[in-house]
Protein backbone atom coordinates (compact mmCIF):
# COMPACT_ATOMS: atom_id res chain seq x y z
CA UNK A 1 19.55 53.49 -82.63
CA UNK A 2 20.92 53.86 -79.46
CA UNK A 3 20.91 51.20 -77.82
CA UNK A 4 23.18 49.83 -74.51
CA UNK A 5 24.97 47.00 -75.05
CA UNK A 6 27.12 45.86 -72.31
CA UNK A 7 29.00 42.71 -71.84
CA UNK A 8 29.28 41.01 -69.02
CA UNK A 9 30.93 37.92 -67.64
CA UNK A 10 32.39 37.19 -70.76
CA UNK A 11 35.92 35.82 -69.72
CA UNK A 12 38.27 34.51 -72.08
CA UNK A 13 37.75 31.73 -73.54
CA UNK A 14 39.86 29.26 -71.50
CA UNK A 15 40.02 26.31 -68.89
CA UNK A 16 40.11 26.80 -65.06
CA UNK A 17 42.46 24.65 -63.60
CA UNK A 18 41.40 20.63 -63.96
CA UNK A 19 42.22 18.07 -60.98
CA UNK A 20 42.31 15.44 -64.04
CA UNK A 21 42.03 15.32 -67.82
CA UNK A 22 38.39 13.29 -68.86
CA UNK A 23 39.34 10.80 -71.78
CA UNK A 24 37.27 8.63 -73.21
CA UNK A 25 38.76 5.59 -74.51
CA UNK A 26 37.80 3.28 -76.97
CA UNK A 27 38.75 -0.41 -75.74
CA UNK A 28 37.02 -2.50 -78.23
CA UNK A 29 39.27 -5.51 -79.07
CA UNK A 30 41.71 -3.97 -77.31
CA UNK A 31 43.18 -6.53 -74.54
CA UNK A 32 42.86 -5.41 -71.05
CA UNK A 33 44.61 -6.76 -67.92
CA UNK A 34 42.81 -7.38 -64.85
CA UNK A 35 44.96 -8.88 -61.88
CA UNK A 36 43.15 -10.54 -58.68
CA UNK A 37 40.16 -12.44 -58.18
CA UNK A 38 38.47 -9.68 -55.52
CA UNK A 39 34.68 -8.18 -55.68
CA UNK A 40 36.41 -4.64 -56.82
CA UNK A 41 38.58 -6.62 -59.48
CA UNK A 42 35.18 -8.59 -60.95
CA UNK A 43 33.42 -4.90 -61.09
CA UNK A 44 36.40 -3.41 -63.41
CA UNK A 45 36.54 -6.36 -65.30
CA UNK A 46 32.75 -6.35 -66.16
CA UNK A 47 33.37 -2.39 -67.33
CA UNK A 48 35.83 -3.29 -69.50
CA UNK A 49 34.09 -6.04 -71.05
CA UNK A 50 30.99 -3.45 -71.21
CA UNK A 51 33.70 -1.63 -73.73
CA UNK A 52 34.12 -4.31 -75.77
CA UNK A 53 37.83 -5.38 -74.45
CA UNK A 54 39.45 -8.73 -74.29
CA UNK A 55 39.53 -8.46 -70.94
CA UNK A 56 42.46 -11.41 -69.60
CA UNK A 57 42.04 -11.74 -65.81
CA UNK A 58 45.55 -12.93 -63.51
CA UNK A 59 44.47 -14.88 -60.61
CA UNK A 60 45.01 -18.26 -58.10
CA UNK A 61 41.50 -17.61 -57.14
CA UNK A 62 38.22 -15.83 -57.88
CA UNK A 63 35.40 -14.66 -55.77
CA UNK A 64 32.00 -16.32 -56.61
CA UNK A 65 31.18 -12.83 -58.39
CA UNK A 66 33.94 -13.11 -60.34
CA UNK A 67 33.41 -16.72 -61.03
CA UNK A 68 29.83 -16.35 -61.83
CA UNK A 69 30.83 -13.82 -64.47
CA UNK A 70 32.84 -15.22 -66.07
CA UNK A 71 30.88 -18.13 -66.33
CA UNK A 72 28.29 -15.69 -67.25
CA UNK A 73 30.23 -14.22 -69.98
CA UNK A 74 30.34 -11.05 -71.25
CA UNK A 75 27.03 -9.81 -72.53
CA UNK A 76 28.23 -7.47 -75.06
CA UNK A 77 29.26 -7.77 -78.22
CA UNK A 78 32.46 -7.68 -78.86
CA UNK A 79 34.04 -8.02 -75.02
CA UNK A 80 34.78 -11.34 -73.14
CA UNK A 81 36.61 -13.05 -70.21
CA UNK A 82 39.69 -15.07 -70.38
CA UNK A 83 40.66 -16.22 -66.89
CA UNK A 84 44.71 -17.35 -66.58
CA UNK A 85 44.62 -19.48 -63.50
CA UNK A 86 47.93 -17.94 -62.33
CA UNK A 87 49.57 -14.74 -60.74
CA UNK A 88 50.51 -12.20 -62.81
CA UNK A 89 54.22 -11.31 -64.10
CA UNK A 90 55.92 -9.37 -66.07
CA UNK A 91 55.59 -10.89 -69.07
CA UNK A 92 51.86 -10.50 -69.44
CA UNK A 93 51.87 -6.50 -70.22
CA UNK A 94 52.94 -7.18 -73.84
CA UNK A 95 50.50 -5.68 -75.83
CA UNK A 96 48.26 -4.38 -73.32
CA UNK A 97 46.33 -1.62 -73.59
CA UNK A 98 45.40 -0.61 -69.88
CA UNK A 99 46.05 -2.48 -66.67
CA UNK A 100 43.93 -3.24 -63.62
CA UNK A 101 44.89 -4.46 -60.27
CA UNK A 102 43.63 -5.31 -56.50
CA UNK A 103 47.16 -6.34 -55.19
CA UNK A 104 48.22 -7.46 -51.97
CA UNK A 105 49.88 -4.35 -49.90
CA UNK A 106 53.32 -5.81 -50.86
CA UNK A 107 52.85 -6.25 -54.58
CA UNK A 108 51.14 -2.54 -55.76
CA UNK A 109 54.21 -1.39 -55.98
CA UNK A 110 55.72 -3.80 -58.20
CA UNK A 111 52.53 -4.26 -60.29
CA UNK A 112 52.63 -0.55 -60.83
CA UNK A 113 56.23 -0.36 -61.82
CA UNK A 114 56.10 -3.31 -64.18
CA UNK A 115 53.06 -1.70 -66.13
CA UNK A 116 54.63 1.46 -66.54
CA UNK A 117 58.20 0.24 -67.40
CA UNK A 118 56.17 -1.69 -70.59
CA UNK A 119 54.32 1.36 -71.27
CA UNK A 120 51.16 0.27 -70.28
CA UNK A 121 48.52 3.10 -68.19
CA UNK A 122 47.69 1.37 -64.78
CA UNK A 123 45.16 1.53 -62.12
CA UNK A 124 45.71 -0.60 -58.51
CA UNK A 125 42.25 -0.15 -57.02
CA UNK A 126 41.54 2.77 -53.98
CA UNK A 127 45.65 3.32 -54.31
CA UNK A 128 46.12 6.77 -55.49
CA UNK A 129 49.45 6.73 -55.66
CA UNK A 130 49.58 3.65 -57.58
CA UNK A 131 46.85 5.43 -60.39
CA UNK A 132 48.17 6.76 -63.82
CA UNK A 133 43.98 7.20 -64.28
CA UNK A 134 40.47 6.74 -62.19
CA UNK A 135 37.28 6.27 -63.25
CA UNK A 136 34.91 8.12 -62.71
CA UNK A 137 31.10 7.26 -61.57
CA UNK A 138 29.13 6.78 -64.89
CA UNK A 139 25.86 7.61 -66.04
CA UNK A 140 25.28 5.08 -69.23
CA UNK A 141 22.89 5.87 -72.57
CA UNK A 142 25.60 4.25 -74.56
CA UNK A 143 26.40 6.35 -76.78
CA UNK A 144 25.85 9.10 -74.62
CA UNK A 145 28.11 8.24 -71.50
CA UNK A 146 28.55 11.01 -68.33
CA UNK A 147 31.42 10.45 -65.87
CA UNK A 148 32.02 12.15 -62.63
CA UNK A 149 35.37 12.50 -61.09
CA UNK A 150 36.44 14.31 -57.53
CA UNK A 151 39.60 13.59 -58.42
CA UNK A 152 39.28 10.82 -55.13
CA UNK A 153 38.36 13.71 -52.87
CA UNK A 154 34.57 12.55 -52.20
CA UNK A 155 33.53 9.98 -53.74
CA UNK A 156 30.13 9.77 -52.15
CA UNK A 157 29.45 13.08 -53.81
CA UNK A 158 29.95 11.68 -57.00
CA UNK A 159 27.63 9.26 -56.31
CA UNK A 160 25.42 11.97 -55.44
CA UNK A 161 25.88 13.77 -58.85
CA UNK A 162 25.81 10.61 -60.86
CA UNK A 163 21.96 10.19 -59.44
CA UNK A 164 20.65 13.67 -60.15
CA UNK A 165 22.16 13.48 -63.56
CA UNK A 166 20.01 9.53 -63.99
CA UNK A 167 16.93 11.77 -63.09
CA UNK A 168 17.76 14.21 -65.48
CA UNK A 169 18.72 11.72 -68.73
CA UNK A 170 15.68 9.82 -69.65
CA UNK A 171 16.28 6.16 -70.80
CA UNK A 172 15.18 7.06 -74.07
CA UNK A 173 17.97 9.18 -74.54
CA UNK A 174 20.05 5.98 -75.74
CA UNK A 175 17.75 5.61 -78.80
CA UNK A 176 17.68 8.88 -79.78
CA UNK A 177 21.58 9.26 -79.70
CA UNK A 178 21.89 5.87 -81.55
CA UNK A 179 19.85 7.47 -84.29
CA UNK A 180 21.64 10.77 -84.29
CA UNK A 181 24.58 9.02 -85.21
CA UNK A 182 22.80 6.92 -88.09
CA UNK A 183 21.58 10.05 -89.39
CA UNK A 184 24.81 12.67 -88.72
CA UNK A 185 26.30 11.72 -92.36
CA UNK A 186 22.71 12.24 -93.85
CA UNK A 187 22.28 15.23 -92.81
CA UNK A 188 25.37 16.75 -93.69
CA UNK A 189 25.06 16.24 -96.90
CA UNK A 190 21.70 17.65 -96.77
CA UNK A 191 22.23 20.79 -94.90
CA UNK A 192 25.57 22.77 -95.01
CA UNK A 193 26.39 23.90 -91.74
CA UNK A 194 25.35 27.26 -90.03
CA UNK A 195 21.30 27.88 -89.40
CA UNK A 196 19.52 25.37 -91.17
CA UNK A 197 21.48 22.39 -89.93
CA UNK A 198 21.73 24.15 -86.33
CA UNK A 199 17.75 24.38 -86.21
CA UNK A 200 17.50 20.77 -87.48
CA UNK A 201 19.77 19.56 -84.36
CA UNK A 202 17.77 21.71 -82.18
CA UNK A 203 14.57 20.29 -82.92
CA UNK A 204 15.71 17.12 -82.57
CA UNK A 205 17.11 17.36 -79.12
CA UNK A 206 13.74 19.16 -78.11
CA UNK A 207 11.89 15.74 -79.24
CA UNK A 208 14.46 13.30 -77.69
CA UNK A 209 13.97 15.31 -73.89
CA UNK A 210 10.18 15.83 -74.62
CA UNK A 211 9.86 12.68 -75.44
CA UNK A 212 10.02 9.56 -72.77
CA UNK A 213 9.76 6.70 -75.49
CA UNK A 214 12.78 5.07 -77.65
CA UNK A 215 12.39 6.22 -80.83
CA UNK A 216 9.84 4.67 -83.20
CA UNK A 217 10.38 3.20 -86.61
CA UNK A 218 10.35 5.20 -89.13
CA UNK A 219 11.09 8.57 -87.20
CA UNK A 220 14.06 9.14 -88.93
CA UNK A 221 12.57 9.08 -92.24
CA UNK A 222 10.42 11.84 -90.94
CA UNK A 223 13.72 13.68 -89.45
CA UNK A 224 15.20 13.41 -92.87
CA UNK A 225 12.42 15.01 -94.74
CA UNK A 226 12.04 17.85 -91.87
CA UNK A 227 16.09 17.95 -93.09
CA UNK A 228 15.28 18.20 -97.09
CA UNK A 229 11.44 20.36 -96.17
CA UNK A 230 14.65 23.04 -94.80
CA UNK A 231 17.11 22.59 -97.36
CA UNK A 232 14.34 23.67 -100.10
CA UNK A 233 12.13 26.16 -98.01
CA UNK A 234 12.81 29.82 -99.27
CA UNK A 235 15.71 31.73 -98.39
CA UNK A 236 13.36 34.54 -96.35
CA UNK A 237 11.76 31.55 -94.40
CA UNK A 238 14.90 30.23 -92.26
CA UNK A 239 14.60 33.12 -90.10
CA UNK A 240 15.50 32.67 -86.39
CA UNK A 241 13.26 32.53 -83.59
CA UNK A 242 13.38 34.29 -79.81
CA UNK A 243 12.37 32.60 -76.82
CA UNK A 244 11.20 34.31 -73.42
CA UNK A 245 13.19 33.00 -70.79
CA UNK A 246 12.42 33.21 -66.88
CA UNK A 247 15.77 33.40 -65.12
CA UNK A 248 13.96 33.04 -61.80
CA UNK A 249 15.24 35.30 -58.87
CA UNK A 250 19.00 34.46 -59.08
CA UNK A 251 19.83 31.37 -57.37
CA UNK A 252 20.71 29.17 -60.69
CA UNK A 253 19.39 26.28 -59.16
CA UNK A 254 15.77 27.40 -59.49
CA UNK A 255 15.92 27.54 -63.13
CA UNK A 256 13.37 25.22 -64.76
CA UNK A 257 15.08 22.38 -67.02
CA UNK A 258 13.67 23.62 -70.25
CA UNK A 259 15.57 26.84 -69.58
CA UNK A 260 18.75 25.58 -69.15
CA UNK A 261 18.35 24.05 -72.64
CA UNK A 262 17.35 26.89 -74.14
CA UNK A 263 20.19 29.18 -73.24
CA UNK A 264 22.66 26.21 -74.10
CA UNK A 265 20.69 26.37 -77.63
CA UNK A 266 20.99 30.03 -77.68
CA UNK A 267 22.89 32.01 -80.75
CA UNK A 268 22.46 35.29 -78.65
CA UNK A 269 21.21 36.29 -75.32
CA UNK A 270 19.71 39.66 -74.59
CA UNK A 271 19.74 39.82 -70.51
CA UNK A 272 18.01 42.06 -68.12
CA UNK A 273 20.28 43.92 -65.34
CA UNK A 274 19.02 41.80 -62.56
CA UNK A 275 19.83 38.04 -64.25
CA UNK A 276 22.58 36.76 -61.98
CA UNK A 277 26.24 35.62 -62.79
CA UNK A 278 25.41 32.11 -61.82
CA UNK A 279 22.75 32.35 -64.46
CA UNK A 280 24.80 32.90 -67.35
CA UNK A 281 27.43 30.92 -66.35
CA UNK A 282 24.86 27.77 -67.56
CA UNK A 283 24.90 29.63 -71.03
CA UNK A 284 26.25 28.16 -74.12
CA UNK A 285 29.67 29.40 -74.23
CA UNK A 286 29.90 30.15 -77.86
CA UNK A 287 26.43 33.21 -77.22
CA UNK A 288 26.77 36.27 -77.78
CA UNK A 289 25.38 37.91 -74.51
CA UNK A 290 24.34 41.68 -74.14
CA UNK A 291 23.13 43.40 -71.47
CA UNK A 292 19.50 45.45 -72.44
CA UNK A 293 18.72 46.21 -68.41
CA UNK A 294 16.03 48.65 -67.23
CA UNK A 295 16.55 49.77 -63.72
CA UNK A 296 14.95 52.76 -61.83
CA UNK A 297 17.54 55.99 -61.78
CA UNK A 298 19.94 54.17 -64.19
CA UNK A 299 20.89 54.75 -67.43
CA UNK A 300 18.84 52.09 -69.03
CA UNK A 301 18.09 50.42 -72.74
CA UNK A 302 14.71 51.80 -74.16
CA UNK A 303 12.07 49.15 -74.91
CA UNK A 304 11.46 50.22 -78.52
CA UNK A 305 15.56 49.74 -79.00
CA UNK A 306 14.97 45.97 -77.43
CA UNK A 307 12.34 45.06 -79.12
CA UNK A 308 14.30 46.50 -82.24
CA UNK A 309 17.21 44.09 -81.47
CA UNK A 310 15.28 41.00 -81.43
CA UNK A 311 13.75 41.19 -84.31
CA UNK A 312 17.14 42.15 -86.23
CA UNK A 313 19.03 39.18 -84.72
CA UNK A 314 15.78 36.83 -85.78
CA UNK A 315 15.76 37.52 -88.95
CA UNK A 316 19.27 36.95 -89.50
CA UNK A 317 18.91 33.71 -88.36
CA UNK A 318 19.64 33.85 -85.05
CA UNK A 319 17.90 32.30 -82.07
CA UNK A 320 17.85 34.81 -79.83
CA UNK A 321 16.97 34.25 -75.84
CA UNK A 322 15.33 37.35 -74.13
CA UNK A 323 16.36 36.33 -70.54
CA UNK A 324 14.44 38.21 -67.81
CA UNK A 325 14.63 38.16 -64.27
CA UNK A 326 11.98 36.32 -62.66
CA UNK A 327 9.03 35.10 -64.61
CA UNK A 328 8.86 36.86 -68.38
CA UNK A 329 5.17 37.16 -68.00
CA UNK A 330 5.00 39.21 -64.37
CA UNK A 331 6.12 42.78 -64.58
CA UNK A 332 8.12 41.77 -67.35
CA UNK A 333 7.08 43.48 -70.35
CA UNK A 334 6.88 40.08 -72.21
CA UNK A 335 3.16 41.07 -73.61
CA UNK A 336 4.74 44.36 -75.53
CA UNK A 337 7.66 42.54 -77.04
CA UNK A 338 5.32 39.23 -77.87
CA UNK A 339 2.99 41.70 -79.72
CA UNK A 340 5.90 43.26 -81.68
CA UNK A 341 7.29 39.86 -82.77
CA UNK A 342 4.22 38.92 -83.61
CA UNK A 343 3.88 41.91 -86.18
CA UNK A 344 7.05 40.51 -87.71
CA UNK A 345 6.29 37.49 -87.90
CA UNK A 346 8.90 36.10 -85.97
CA UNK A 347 8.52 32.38 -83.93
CA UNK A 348 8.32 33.69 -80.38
CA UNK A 349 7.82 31.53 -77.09
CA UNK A 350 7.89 31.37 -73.98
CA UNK A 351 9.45 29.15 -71.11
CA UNK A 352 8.36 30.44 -67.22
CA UNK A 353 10.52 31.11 -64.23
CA UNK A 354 10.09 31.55 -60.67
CA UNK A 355 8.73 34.76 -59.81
CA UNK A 356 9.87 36.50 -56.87
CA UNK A 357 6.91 36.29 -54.85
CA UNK A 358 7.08 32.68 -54.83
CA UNK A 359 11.04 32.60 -54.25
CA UNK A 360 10.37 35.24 -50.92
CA UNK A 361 7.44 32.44 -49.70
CA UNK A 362 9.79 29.56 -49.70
CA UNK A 363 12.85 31.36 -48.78
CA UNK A 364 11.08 32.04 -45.59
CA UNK A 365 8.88 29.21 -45.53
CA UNK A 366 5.73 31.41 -45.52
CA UNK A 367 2.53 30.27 -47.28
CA UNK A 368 1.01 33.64 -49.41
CA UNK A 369 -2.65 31.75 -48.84
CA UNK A 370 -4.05 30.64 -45.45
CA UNK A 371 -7.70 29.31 -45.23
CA UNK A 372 -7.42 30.63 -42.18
CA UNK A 373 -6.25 34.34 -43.04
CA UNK A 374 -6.20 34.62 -46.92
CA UNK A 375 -8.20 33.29 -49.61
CA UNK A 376 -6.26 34.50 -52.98
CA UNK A 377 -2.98 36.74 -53.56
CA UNK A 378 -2.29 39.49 -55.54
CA UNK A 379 1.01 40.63 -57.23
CA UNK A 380 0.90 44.14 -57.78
CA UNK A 381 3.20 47.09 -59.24
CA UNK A 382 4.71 49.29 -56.43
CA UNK A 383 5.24 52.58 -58.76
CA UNK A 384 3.94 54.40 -61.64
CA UNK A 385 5.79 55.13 -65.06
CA UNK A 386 6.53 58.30 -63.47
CA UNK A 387 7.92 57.30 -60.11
CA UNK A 388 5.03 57.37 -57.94
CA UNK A 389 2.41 55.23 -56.91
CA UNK A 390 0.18 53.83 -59.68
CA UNK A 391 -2.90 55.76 -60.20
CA UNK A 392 -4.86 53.06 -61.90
CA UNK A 393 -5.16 50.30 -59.03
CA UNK A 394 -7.98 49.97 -56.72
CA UNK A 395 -6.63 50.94 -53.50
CA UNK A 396 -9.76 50.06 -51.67
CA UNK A 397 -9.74 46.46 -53.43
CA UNK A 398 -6.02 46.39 -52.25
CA UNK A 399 -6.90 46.77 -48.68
CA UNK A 400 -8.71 43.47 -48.40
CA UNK A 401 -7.36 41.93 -45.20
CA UNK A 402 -8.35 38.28 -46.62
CA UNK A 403 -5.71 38.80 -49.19
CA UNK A 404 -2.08 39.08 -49.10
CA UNK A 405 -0.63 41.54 -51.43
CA UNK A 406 2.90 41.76 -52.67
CA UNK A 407 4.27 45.16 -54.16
CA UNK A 408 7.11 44.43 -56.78
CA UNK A 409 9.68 47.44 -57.25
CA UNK A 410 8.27 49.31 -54.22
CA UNK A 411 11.28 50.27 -52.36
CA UNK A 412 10.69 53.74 -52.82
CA UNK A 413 7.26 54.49 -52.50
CA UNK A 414 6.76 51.82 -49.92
CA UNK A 415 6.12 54.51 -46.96
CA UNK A 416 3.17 55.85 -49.70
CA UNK A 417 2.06 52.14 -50.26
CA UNK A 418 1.54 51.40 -46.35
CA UNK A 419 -0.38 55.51 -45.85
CA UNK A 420 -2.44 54.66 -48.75
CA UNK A 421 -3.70 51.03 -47.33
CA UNK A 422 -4.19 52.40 -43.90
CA UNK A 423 -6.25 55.07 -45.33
CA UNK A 424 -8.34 52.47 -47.71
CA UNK A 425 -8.68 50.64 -44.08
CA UNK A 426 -6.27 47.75 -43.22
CA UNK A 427 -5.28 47.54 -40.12
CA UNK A 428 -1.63 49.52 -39.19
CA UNK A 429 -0.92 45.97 -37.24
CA UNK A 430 -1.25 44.32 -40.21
CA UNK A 431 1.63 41.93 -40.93
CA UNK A 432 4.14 43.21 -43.30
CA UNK A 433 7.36 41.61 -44.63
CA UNK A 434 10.60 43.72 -46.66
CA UNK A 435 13.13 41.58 -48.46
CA UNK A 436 16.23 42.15 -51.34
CA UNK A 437 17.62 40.87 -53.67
CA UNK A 438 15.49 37.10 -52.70
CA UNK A 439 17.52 33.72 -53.03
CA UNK A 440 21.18 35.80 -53.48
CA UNK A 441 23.93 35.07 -51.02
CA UNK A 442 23.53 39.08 -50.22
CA UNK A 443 19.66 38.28 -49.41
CA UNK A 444 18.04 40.46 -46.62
CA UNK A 445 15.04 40.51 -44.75
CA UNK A 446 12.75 42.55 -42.46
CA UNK A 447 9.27 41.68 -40.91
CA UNK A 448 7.01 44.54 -39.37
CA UNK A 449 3.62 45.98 -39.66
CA UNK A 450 2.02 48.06 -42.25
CA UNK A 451 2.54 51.05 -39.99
CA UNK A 452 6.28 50.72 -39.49
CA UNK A 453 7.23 49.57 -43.39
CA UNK A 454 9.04 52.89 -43.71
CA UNK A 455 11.52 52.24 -40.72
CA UNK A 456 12.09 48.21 -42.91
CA UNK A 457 13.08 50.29 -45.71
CA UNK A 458 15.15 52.36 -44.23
CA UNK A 459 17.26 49.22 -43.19
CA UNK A 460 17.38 46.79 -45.65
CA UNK A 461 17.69 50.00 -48.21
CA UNK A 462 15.99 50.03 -52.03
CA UNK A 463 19.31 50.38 -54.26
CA UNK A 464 18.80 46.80 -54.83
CA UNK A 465 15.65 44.71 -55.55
CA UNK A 466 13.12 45.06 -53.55
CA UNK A 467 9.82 43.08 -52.71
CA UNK A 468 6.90 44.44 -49.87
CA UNK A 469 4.70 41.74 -48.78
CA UNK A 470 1.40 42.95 -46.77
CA UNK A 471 -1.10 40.47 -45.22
CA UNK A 472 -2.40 38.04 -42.18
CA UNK A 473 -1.08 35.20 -43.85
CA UNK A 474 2.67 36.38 -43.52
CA UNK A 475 1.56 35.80 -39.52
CA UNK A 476 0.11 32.54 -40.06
CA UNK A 477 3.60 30.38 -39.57
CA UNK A 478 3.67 32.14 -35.87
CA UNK A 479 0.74 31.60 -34.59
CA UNK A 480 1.57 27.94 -32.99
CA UNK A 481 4.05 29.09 -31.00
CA UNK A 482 1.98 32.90 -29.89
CA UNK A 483 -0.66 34.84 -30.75
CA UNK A 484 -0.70 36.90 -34.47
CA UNK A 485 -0.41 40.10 -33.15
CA UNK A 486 2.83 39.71 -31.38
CA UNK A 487 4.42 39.44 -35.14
CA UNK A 488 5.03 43.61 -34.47
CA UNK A 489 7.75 42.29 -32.04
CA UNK A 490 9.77 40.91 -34.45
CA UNK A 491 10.13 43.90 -37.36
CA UNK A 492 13.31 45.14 -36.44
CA UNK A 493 14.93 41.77 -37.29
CA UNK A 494 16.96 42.02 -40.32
CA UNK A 495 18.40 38.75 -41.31
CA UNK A 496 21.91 39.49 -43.02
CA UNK A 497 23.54 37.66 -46.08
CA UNK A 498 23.00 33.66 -45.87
C-alpha cells in the first residue's frame, strides 16, 4: 500500500518557556499564617480555610468581613479560624506552612524577610516583589480545580478566562470527579491498562459532559459492570472506533466543543491537507498524527489507501479521528469512508464542523438567504473528477436568481462557472463574491459580478482554497446605504490578510 504519511507539527516533546510553575498544594491541617485584618486578607484566609488549613490570623483589628467570618467559621471540613488579637512577629512562622500578608508599606519588607529566613513560602498581597507564589483565579469542581495565572501581567484577563472556562465546566462535573476517584482503584483492578481501561475512561467523561445532573445513585454500580461487561467481552470485540471530525475552516476557535474532546481522546489522527496548525495544536499530545491530504495538482493519498488505514488502526484498538477540513459531511467524502467502516464493522461517528460557506457569510457579515432576494442556498461542487466542470448538475436549476449558490474548489474553472450561468440566464450583473483560505490570518477577498469573476480570480489566485459565491443576496447588506446594482463598483476590492 502506498500510502502518504506525513507528519506535521509534531515538535518535541517539551515545555515552552513558563512565567511560573502551577503547584497544587495540599494544606489540609497544615497551619497557615494570615497577617492583617483587611478585605484582601479575609478573602485569602477564607481560601485557605476552603483547603482545609488551620488558618491563624495576626491582627489589632479586623474588618467586619473578616470579623463576620470568623464568627462564621469555616464551612469546610477540616479548615478553621484562629484569630491572635496581636501583630505579628517573628516568632509565629514556626511551623508554618505558607504565609499571607496585607502589610503596611513599611513592614512588607520585614514580613517578607522574616518568612523566608524561617523557611516559610510567602505572599504580601498585590506586592510582586514581596511574592515567593500568586494565586491564580480559580475555577472550583473540587476535585477538579482550574487556575489561571498572567503571571500579574493582566489580571482582568484572567478573570476573563476564568468565566469562559465556568461556562464550559458544568456543575455536575464535581460529582462525577468525586466518583471517578471512588471508583479509580476499582477499576484498576478490573481492567489492566491500555484499550479496555482507556475506552472505559472515555465513556465516562462523554456521560459526565453530556450529562448536566450530579450523578445518581447507583451509577457507579452500572460503571463497574460496563468495567467487568469489557474485561470478559471477547478478545476480537475491543476493537477501536473512528470518529468524523469537522475541523471547521481553520480558525481553532470555531471548533465545536465535542470536537475538541474528541481529538484530546484521540489514539491517532488521520488529517486532511487543509486542517490548520492551530487545529492540531488542541490535539492530545500523546496522538499519533498523519497527514492523508487530497489537494488538486498535488501528490495526494488515494481514498482506497485512507479508508484502508482506518480500518487497520480500529481494529487494533485504536480510536482513530478522521479530521477533515470543514464539515465531514460537505464535499468531504465522509459517505464513502462511513460505508466502508460500516462493511467492517467498525463503530464510526460523526461530530460536524463549520463549513466554509457559513464561515465566508459571517466573516463578511453577509446573510446567504434574503426574503427579499433569496429563498434557499445551494452548496455545489466547482469541478469534475477530471478537472472540469461537473457534467451532472443542472446548470439551468443553478441559474435561479432567487438562490444564492456557492461553488466549493472552483478556483480554476470559475471563468467556466460564471460563462455557463450567463448562458443558463442569470444576469452578468449578478452579485458575485471570491474569497481564500476563509477565517486564516492570510484570508482574502474579492466582490464583483458574475461577468467579471475571472478578473477576482486572477487576484486573489486559486493555489490556495478557494470559495465562489453567486447571488442577489450577497447585495442585500448594501442596499441601505445605495442601490443593488452599484455592488459592480466595488469588485476590484481585495481585502488583504486580517
Amino acid at each position: 500500500m502506498d500510502v502518504l504519511q506525513q507528519p506535521r507539527n509534531e515538535a518535541p516533546a517539551r515545555m515552552e518557556p513558563l512565567a511560573k510553575l502551577p503547584v497544587f498544594w495540599a494544606l489540609e491541617g497544615k497551619r497557615v499564617i494570615v497577617a492583617g485584618g483587611s478585605d484582601a486578607a479575609a478573602w485569602k484566609a477564607e481560601l485557605l480555610a476552603a483547603c482545609g488549613a488551620e488558618v491563624h490570623v495576626y491582627a489589632d483589628e479586623l474588618s467586619d468581613t473578616f470579623e463576620k467570618l470568623i464568627l462564621r467559621g469555616a464551612e469546610h471540613s477540616q479548615g478553621g479560624f484562629i484569630h491572635h488579637c496581636q501583630a505579628w512577629d517573628e516568632t509565629i512562622f514556626r511551623g508554618a506552612a505558607i504565609a499571607i500578608a496585607d502589610c503596611e508599606e513599611d513592614d512588607e519588607a520585614a514580613f517578607f524577610d522574616a518568612a523566608r529566613a524561617a523557611g516559610v513560602p510567602i505572599n504580601v498581597i498585590d506586592k510582586p516583589a514581596f511574592c515567593q507564589f500568586q494565586f491564580g483565579s480559580i475555577v472550583n469542581r473540587s476535585p477538579v480545580v482550574v487556575s489561571i495565572s498572567t503571571d500579574g501581567a493582566a489580571p482582568i484577563l484572567a478573570q476573563a478566562i476564568r468565566r469562559r472556562i465556568e461556562t464550559l465546566l458544568p456543575q455536575a462535573l464535581k460529582g462525577w470527579a468525586g466518583l471517578a476517584q471512588s471508583l479509580r482503584d476499582r477499576i484498576n483492578e478490573r481492567l489492566a491498562p491500555g484499550p479496555l481501561r482507556r475506552a472505559f475512561w472515555e465513556t465516562f467523561v462523554d456521560r459526565a459532559f453530556s450529562s448536566s445532573d450530579t450523578p445518581e445513585e447507583g451509577v457507579g454500580g452500572l460503571l463497574l459492570k460496563e468495567a467487568d461487561r469489557l474485561r470478559e467481552a471477547p478478545a476480537h470485540s475491543s476493537r477501536g472506533r473512528v470518529t468524523l471530525v469537522g475541523a471547521g475552516p481553520g480558525d481553532a476557535e470555531l471548533l465545536t466543543l465535542k470536537a475538541v474532546r474528541a481529538l484530546q481522546a484521540a489514539d491517532v489522527i488521520l488529517f486532511d491537507d487543509l486542517v490548520s496548525s492551530e487545529v492540531l495544536e488542541l490535539a492530545r499530545r500523546e496522538a499519533k498524527r498523519m497527514l492523508v491530504g487530497k489537494r488538486g495538482g498535488r501528490t495526494s493519498c488515494r481514498q482506497e489507501d485512507i479508508n484502508a488505514m482506518m480500518v487497520k488502526l480500529a481494529k487494533a484498538g485504536k480510536h482513530v479521528v478522521r479530521l477533515k477540513s470543514g464539515d465531514p459531511m460537505i464535499f468531504g467524502r465522509a459517505g464513502e469512508e462511513i460505508a466502508h467502516l460500516d462493511r467492517e464493522n467498525i463503530p464510526v461517528d460523526v461530530i460536524p464542523g463549520i463549513t466554509a460557506a457559513s464561515a465566508m457569510a459571517s466573516r463578511l457579515g453577509i446573510s446567504l438567504t434574503h426574503r427579499d432576494h433569496a429563498q434557499s442556498v445551494r452548496f455545489i461542487t466547482g469541478h469534475s473528477r477530471h478537472g472540469g466542470l461537473p457534467a451532472d448538475v443542472d446548470w439551468a436549476t443553478v441559474a435561479d436568481p432567487h438562490t444564492t449558490t456557492v461553488f466549493y474548489m472552483g478556483g480554476r474553472t470559475a471563468p467556466l462557472i460564471a460563462d455557463r450561468l450567463i448562458e443558463e440566464g442569470l444576469s452578468p450583473e449578478t452579485p458575485a463574491i471570491v474569497i481564500s483560505e476563509v477565517s486564516r490570518s492570510t484570508e482574502r477577498d474579492w466582490r464583483g459580478t458574475l461577468a467579471t469573476i475571472a478578473s477576482g480570480i486572477a487576484e486573489i489566485g486559486y493555489d490556495n482554497p478557494v470559495l465562489i459565491a453567486v447571488g442577489s443576496a450577497l447585495a442585500a447588506r448594501q442596499s441601505g446605504a445605495r442601490d443593488t446594482n452599484d455592488f459592480d463598483s466595488d469588485r476590484r476590492m481585495v481585502m488583504g490578510a486580517r
